[in-house]
N, C-alpha and C. Protein backbone atom coordinates (compact mmCIF):
# COMPACT_ATOMS: atom_id res chain seq x y z
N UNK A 1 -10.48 -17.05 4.81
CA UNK A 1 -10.56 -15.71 5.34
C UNK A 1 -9.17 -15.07 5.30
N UNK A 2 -9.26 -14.21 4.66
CA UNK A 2 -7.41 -13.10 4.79
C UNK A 2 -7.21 -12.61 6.44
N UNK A 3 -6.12 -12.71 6.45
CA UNK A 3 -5.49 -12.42 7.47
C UNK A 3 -4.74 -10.89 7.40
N UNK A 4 -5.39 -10.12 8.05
CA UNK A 4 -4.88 -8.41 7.82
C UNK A 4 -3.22 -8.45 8.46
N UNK A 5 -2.78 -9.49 9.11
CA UNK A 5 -1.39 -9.31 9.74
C UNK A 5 -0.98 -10.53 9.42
N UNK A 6 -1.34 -11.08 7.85
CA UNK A 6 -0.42 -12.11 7.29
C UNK A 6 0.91 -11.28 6.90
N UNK A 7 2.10 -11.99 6.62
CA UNK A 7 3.26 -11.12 6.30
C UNK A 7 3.51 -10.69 4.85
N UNK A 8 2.34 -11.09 4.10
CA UNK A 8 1.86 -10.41 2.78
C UNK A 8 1.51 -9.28 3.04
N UNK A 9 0.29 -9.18 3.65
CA UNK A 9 -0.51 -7.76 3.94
C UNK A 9 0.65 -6.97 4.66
N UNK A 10 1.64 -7.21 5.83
CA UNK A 10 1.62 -6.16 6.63
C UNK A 10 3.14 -5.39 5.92
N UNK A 11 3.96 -6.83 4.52
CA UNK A 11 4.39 -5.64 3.88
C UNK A 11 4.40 -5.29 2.84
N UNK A 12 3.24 -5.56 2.45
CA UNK A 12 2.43 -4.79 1.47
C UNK A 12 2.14 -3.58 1.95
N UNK A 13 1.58 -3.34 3.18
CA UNK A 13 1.53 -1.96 3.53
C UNK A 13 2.68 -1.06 4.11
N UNK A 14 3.53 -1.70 4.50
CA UNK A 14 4.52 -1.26 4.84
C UNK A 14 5.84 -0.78 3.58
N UNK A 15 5.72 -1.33 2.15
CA UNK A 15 6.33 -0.99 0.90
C UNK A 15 5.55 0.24 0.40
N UNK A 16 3.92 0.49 0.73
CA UNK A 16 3.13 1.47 0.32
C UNK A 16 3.41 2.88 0.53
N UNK A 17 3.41 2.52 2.30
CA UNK A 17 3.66 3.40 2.82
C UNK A 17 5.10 4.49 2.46
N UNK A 18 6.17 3.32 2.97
CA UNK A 18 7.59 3.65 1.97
C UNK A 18 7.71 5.16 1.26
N UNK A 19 7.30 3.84 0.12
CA UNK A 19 7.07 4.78 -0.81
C UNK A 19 6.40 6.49 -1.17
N UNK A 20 5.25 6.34 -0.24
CA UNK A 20 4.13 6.99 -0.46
C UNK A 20 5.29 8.50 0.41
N UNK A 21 6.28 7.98 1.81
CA UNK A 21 6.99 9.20 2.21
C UNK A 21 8.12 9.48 1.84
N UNK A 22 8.69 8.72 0.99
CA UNK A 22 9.75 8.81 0.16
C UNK A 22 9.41 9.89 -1.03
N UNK A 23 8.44 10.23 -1.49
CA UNK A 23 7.88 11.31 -2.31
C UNK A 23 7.54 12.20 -1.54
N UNK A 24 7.79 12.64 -0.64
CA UNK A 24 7.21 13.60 0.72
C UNK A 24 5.81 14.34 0.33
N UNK A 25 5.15 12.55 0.68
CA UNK A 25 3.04 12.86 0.03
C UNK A 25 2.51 12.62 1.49
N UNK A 26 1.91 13.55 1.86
CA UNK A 26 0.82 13.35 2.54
C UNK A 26 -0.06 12.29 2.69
N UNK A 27 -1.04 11.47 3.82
CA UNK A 27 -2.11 10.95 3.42
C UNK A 27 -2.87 11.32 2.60
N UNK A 28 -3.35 12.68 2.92
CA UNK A 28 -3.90 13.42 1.88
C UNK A 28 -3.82 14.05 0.82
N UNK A 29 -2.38 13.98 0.69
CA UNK A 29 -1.95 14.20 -1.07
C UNK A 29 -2.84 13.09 -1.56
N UNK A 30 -2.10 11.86 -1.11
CA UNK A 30 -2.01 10.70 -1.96
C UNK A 30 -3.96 9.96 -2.06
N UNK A 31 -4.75 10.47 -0.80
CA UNK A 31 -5.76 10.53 -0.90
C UNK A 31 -6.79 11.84 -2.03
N UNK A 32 -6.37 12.61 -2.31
CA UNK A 32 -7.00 13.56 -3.42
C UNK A 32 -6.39 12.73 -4.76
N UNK A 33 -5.14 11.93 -5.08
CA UNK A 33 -5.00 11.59 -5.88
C UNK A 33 -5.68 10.59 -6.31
N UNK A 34 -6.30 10.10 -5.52
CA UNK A 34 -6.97 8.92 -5.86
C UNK A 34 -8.77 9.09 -5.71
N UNK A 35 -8.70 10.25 -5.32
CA UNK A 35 -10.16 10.67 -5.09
C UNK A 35 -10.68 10.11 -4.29
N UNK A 36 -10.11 9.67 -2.54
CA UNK A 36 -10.76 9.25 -1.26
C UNK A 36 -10.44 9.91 -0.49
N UNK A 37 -11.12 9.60 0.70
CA UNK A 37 -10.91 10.18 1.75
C UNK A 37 -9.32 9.97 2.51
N UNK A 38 -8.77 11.02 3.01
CA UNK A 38 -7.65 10.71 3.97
C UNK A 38 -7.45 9.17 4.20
N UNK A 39 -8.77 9.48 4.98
CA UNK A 39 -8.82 8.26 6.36
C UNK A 39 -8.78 7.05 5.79
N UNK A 40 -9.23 6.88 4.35
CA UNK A 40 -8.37 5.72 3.24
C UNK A 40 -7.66 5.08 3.84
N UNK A 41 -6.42 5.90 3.45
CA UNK A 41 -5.03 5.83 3.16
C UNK A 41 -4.75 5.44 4.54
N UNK A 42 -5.15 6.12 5.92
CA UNK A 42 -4.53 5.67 6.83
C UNK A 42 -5.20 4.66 7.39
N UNK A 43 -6.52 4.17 6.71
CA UNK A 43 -6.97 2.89 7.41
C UNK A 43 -6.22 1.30 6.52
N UNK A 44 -6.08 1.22 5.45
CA UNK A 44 -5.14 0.88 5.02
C UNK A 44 -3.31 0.64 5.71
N UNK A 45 -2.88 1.72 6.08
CA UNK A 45 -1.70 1.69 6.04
C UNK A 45 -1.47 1.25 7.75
N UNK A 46 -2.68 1.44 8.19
CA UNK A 46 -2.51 1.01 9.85
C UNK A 46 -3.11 -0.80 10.20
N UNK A 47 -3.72 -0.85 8.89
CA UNK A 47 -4.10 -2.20 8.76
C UNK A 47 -5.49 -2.81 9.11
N UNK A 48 -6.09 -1.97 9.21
CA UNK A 48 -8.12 -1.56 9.48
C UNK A 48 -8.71 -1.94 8.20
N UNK A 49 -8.08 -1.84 6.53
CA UNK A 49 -8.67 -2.03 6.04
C UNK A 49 -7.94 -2.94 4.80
N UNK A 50 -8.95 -3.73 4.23
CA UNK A 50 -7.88 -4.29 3.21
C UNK A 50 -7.84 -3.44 1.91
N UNK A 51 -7.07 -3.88 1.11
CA UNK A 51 -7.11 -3.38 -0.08
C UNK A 51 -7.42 -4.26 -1.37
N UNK A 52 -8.71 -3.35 -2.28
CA UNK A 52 -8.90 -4.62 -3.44
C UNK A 52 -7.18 -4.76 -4.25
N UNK A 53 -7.19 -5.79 -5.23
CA UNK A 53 -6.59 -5.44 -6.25
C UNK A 53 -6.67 -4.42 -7.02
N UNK A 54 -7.30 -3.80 -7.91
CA UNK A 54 -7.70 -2.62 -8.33
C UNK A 54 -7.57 -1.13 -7.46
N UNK A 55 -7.38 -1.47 -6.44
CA UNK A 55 -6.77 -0.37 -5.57
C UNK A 55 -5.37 -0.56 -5.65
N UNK A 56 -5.12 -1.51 -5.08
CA UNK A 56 -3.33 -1.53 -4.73
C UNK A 56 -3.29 -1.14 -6.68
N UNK A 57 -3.36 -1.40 -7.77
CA UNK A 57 -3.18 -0.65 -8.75
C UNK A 57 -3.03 0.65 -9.08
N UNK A 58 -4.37 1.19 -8.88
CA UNK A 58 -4.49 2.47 -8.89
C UNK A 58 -3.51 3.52 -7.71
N UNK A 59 -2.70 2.49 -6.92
CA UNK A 59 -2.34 3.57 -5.57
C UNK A 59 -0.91 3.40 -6.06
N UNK A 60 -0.52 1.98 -7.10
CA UNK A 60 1.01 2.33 -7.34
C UNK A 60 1.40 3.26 -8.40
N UNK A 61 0.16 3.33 -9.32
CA UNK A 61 0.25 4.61 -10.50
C UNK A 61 0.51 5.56 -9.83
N UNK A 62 -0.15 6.14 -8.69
CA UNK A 62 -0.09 7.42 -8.37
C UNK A 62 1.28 7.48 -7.17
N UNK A 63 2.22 6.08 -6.96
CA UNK A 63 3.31 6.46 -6.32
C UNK A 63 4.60 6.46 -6.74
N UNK A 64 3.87 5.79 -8.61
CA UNK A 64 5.03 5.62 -9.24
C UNK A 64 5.48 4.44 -9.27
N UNK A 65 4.96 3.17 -8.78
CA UNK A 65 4.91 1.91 -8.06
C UNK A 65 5.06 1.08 -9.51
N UNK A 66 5.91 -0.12 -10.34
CA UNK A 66 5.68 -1.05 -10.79
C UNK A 66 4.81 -2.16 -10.29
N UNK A 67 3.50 -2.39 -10.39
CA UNK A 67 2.74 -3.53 -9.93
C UNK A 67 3.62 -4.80 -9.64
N UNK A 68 4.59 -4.95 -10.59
CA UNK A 68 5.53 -6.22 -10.69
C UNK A 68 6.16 -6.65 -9.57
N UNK A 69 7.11 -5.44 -9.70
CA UNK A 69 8.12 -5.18 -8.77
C UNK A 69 7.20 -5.27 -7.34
N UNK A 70 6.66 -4.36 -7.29
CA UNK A 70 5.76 -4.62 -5.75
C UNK A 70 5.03 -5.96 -5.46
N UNK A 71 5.19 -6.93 -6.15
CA UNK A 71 4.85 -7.89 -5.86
C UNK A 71 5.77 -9.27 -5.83
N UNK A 72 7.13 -8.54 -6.24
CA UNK A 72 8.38 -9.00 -5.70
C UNK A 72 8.90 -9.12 -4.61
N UNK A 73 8.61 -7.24 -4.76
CA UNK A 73 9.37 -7.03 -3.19
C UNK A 73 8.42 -7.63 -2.43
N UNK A 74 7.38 -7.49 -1.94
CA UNK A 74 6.38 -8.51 -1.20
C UNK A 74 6.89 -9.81 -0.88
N UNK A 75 6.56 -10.59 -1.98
CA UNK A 75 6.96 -11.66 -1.81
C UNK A 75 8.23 -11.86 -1.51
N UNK A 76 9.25 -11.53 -1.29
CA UNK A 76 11.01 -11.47 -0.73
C UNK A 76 10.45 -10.87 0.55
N UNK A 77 10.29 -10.39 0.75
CA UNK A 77 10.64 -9.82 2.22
C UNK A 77 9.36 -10.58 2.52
N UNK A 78 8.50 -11.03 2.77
CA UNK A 78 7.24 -12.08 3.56
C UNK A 78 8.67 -14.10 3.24
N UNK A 79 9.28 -13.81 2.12
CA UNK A 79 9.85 -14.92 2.58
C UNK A 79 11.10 -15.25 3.05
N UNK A 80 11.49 -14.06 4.01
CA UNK A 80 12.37 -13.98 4.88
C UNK A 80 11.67 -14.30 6.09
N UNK A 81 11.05 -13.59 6.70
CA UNK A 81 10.54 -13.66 7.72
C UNK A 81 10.12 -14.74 8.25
């Protein structure tokens, strides 16, 4: 069973997020970009919901995100902690 507050997930969402206000995007920018609802983005980013693979994809295209790299930085900062 995944753990929504393993230190994968919480900065995985927390690099998303980042990012997502570092482009000064809205939930709902970044939700029309992807063609969902707001409440997506913030159930996700508050940690209510998981994310497939194929999402976390589609959400780094639209933040500008290297898949790679975000799964670097992930993994470095979950193995600090």
């Amino acid at each position: 069973m995944r753990n929504r507050n393993s230190n994968e997930e919480k900065n995985l969402r927390k690099i998303l997020k980042e990012k997502r206000l570092e482009l000064n995007m809205t939930q709902r920018d970044l939700g029309e970009l992807l063609n969902t609802p707001h409440t997506f983005i913030n159930k996700y980013e508050v940690g209510e919901r998981y994310l497939t693979f194929t999402e976390v994809i589609n959400i780094c295209k639209n933040l500008q995100i290297d898949v790679h790299s975000l799964l670097d930085d992930v993994m470095e900062k979950s193995s600090k902690e």
